[in-house]
Protein backbone atom coordinates (compact mmCIF):
# COMPACT_ATOMS: atom_id res chain seq x y z
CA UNK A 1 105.12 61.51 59.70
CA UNK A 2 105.94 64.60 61.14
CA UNK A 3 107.68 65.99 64.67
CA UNK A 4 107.28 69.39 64.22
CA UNK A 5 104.79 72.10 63.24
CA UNK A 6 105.71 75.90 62.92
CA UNK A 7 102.66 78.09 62.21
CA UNK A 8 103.41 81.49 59.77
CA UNK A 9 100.69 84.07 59.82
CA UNK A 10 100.05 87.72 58.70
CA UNK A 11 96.97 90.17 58.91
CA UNK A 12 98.40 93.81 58.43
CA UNK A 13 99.51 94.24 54.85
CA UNK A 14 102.88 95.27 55.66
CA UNK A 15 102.63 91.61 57.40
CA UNK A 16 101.60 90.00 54.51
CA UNK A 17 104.08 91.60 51.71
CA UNK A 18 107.02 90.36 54.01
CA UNK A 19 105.16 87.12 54.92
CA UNK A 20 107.47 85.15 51.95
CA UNK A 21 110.83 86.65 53.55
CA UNK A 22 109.96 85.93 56.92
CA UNK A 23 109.29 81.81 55.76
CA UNK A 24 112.50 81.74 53.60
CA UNK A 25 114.67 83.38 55.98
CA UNK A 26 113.37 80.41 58.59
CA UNK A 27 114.20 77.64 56.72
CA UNK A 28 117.22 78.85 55.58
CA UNK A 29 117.95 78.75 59.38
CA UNK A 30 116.39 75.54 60.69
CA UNK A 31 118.13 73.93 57.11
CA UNK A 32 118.22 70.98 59.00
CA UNK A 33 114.67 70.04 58.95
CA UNK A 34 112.86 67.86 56.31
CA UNK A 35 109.48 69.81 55.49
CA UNK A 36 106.99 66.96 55.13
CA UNK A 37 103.83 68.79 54.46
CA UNK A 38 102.11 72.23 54.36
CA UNK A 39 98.86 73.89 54.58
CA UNK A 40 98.02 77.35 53.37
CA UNK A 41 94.86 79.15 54.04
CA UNK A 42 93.27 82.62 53.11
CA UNK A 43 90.66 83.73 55.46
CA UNK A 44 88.48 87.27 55.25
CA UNK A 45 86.06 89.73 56.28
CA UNK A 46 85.28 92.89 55.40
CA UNK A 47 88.63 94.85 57.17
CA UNK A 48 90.84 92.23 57.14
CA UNK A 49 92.43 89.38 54.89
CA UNK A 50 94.86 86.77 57.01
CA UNK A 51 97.16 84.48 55.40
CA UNK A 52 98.11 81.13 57.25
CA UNK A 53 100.85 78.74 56.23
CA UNK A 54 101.53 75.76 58.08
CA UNK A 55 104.78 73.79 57.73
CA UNK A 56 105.00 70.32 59.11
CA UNK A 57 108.30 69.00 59.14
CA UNK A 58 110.95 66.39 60.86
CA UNK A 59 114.42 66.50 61.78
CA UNK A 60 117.45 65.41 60.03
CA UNK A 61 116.56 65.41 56.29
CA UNK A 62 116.67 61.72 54.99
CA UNK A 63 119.93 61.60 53.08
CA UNK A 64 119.19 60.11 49.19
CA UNK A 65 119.93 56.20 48.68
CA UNK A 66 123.85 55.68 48.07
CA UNK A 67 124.02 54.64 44.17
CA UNK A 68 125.90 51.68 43.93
């Protein structure tokens, strides 16, 4: 399950080369979110290529089961 969706996408190719930076430097600001899912799509014509990527996430990551 999911409570949040943010939506990353690029056309231009300067767009797309910084596309990776632009992700990391967002989760490395919203650390606080639990991604849960993601969807990444290519689409095309003849001028212009877009990448998508989708992140689907939740708040407060789940902490890990105390060992006993």
């Amino acid at each position: 399950m999911f409570t949040g969706v943010k939506v990353f996408s690029a056309t231009k190719a300067k767009e797309r080369e910084e596309l990776g930076e632009n992700v990391t430097r967002w989760m490395k600001s919203n650390s606080d979110l639990e991604i849960v899912d993601r969807v990444v799509a290519q689409s095309s014509d003849n001028e212009f290529h877009c990448y998508t990527l989708v992140l689907f996430y939740r708040h407060g990551k789940q902490q890990p089961p105390s060992q006993p």
